[in-house]
C-alpha atoms as a PDB file:
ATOM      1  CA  UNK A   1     115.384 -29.090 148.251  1.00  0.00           C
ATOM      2  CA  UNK A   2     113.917 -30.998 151.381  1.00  0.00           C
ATOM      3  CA  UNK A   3     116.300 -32.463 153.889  1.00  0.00           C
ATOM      4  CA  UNK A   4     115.649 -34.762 156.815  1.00  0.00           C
ATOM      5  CA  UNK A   5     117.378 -34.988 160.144  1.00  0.00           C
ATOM      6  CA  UNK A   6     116.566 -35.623 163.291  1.00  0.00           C
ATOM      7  CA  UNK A   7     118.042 -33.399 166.585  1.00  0.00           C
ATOM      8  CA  UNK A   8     117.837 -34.589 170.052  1.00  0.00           C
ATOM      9  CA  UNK A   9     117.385 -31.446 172.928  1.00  0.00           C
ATOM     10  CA  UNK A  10     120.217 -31.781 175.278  1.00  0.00           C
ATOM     11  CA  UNK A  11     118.933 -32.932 178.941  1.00  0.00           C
ATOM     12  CA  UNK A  12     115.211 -33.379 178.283  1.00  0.00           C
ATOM     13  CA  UNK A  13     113.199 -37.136 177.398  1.00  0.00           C
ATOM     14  CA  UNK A  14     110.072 -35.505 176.245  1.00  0.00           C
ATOM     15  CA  UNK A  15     108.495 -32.124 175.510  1.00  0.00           C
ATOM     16  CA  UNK A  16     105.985 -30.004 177.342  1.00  0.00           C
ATOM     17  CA  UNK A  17     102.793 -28.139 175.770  1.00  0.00           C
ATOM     18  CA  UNK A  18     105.088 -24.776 176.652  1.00  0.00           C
ATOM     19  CA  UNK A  19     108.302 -26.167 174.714  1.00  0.00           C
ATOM     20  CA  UNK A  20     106.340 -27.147 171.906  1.00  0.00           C
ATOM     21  CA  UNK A  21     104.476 -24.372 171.730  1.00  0.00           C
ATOM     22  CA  UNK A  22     107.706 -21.920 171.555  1.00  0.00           C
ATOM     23  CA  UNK A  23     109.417 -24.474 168.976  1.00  0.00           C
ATOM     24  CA  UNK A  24     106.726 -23.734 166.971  1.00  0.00           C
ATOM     25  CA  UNK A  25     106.363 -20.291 167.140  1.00  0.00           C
ATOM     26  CA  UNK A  26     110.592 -20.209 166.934  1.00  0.00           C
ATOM     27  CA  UNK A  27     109.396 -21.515 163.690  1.00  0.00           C
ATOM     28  CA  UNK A  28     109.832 -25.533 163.662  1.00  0.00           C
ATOM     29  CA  UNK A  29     106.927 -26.191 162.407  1.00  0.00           C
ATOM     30  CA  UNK A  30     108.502 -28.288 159.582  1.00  0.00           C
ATOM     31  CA  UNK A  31     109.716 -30.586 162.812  1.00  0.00           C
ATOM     32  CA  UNK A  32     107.983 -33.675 164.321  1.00  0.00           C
ATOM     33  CA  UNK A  33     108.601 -33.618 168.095  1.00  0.00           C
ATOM     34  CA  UNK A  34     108.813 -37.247 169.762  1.00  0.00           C
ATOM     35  CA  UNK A  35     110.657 -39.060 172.213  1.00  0.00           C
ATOM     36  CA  UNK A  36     112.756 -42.198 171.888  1.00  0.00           C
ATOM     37  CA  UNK A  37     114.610 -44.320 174.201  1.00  0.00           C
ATOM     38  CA  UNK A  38     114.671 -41.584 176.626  1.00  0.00           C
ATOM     39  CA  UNK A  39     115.562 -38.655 174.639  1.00  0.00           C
ATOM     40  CA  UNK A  40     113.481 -35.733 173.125  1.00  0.00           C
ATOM     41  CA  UNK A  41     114.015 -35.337 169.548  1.00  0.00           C
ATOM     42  CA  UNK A  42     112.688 -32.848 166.782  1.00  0.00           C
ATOM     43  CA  UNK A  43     112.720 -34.763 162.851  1.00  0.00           C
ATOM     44  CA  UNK A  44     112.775 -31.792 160.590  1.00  0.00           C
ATOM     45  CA  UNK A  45     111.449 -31.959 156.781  1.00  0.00           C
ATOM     46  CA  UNK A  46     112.976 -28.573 156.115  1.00  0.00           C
ATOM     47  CA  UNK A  47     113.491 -26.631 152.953  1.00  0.00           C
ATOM     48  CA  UNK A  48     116.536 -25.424 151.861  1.00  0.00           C
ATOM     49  CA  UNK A  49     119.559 -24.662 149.573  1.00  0.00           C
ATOM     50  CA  UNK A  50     121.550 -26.999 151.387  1.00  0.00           C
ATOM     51  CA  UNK A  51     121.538 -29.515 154.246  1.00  0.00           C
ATOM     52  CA  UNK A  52     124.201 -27.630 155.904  1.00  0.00           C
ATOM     53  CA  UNK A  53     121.714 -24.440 155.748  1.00  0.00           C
ATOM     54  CA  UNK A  54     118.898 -26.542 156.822  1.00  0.00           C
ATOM     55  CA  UNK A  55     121.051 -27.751 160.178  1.00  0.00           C
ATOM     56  CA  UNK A  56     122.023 -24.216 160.936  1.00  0.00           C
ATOM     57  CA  UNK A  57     118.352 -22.911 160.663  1.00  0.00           C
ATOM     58  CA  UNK A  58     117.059 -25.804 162.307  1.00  0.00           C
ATOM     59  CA  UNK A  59     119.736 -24.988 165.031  1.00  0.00           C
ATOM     60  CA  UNK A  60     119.227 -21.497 165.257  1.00  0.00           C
ATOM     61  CA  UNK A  61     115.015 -21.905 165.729  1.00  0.00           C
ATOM     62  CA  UNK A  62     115.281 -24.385 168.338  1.00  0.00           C
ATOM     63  CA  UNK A  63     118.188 -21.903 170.073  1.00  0.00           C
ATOM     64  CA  UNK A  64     115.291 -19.252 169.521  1.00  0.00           C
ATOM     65  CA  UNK A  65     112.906 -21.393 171.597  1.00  0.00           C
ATOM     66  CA  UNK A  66     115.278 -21.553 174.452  1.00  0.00           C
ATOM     67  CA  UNK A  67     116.348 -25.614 173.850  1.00  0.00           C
ATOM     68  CA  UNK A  68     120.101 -26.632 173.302  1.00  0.00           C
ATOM     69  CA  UNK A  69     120.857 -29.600 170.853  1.00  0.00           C
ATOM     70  CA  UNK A  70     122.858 -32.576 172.044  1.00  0.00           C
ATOM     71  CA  UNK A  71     123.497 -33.932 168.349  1.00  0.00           C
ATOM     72  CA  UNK A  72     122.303 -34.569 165.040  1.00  0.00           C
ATOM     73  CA  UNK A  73     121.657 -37.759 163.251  1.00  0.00           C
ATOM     74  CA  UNK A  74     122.020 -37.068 159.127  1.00  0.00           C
ATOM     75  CA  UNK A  75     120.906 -40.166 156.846  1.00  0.00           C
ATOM     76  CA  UNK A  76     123.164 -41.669 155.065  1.00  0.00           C
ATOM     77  CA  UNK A  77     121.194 -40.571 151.877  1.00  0.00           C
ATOM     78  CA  UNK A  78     121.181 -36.792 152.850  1.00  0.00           C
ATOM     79  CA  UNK A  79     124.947 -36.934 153.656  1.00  0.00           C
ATOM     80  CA  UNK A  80     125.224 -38.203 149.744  1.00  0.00           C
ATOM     81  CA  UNK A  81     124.056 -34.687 149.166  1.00  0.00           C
ATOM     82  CA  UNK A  82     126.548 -33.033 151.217  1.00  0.00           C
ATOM     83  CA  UNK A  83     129.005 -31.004 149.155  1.00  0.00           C
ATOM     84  CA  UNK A  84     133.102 -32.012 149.555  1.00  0.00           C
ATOM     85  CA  UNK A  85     135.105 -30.125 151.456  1.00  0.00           C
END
Protein backbone atom coordinates (compact mmCIF):
# COMPACT_ATOMS: atom_id res chain seq x y z
CA UNK A 1 0.00 0.00 0.00
CA UNK A 2 1.19 3.73 -0.49
CA UNK A 3 1.26 6.02 2.49
CA UNK A 4 1.84 9.75 2.68
CA UNK A 5 3.48 11.80 5.36
CA UNK A 6 5.39 14.50 5.56
CA UNK A 7 8.77 14.80 8.11
CA UNK A 8 10.35 18.00 8.95
CA UNK A 9 14.58 17.72 9.59
CA UNK A 10 15.20 19.00 13.00
CA UNK A 11 17.23 22.50 12.88
CA UNK A 12 17.45 23.07 9.13
CA UNK A 13 14.80 25.58 6.76
CA UNK A 14 15.95 24.21 3.51
CA UNK A 15 18.19 21.56 1.95
CA UNK A 16 21.55 21.71 0.25
CA UNK A 17 22.60 19.90 -3.18
CA UNK A 18 24.91 17.62 -0.56
CA UNK A 19 21.80 16.75 1.80
CA UNK A 20 19.73 15.96 -0.99
CA UNK A 21 22.01 14.18 -2.68
CA UNK A 22 22.73 11.69 0.45
CA UNK A 23 18.78 11.51 1.13
CA UNK A 24 18.63 10.14 -2.02
CA UNK A 25 21.21 7.82 -2.14
CA UNK A 26 20.02 6.85 1.80
CA UNK A 27 17.24 5.86 -0.42
CA UNK A 28 14.34 8.68 -0.21
CA UNK A 29 13.80 8.85 -3.39
CA UNK A 30 10.03 8.21 -2.90
CA UNK A 31 10.32 11.79 -0.84
CA UNK A 32 9.68 15.36 -2.15
CA UNK A 33 12.11 17.71 -0.37
CA UNK A 34 10.69 21.40 0.18
CA UNK A 35 10.62 24.00 2.62
CA UNK A 36 7.70 25.68 4.35
CA UNK A 37 7.32 28.41 6.74
CA UNK A 38 10.83 28.02 7.69
CA UNK A 39 11.26 24.42 8.05
CA UNK A 40 12.79 21.68 5.74
CA UNK A 41 10.50 18.92 5.14
CA UNK A 42 10.68 15.52 3.13
CA UNK A 43 6.69 14.29 1.82
CA UNK A 44 7.19 10.63 1.30
CA UNK A 45 4.84 8.47 -1.17
CA UNK A 46 6.31 5.29 0.23
CA UNK A 47 5.37 1.69 -0.19
CA UNK A 48 4.66 -0.47 2.41
CA UNK A 49 2.85 -3.10 4.59
CA UNK A 50 1.95 -0.57 6.94
CA UNK A 51 2.16 3.15 7.71
CA UNK A 52 3.88 2.39 10.84
CA UNK A 53 6.62 0.44 8.59
CA UNK A 54 6.64 3.19 6.16
CA UNK A 55 7.52 5.90 9.21
CA UNK A 56 10.21 3.66 10.54
CA UNK A 57 11.88 3.21 7.04
CA UNK A 58 11.35 6.64 6.19
CA UNK A 59 13.05 7.36 9.63
CA UNK A 60 15.74 5.08 9.39
CA UNK A 61 16.88 6.46 5.53
CA UNK A 62 16.87 9.94 6.49
CA UNK A 63 19.00 8.76 9.91
CA UNK A 64 21.20 7.00 7.12
CA UNK A 65 21.76 10.37 5.41
CA UNK A 66 22.96 11.95 8.55
CA UNK A 67 19.49 14.29 9.18
CA UNK A 68 17.43 13.98 12.51
CA UNK A 69 13.54 14.36 12.31
CA UNK A 70 11.77 16.94 14.44
CA UNK A 71 8.17 15.35 13.81
CA UNK A 72 5.80 13.84 11.60
CA UNK A 73 2.57 15.08 10.27
CA UNK A 74 0.15 11.78 9.34
CA UNK A 75 -3.23 12.71 7.41
CA UNK A 76 -6.06 12.21 8.91
CA UNK A 77 -6.95 9.66 6.09
CA UNK A 78 -3.69 7.57 6.57
CA UNK A 79 -4.23 7.51 10.39
CA UNK A 80 -7.82 5.78 9.35
CA UNK A 81 -5.49 3.06 8.23
CA UNK A 82 -3.62 2.77 11.32
CA UNK A 83 -4.27 -0.53 13.10
CA UNK A 84 -5.76 -0.29 17.06
CA UNK A 85 -3.70 -0.76 19.65
Amino acid sequence: MLWQFTITIKDMDEFNDAQADALYEAGCSDGTLCSRDGLANIHFDRESESLHQAIRSAIADIGTAGLEIDHIEIDREELAEWPAA
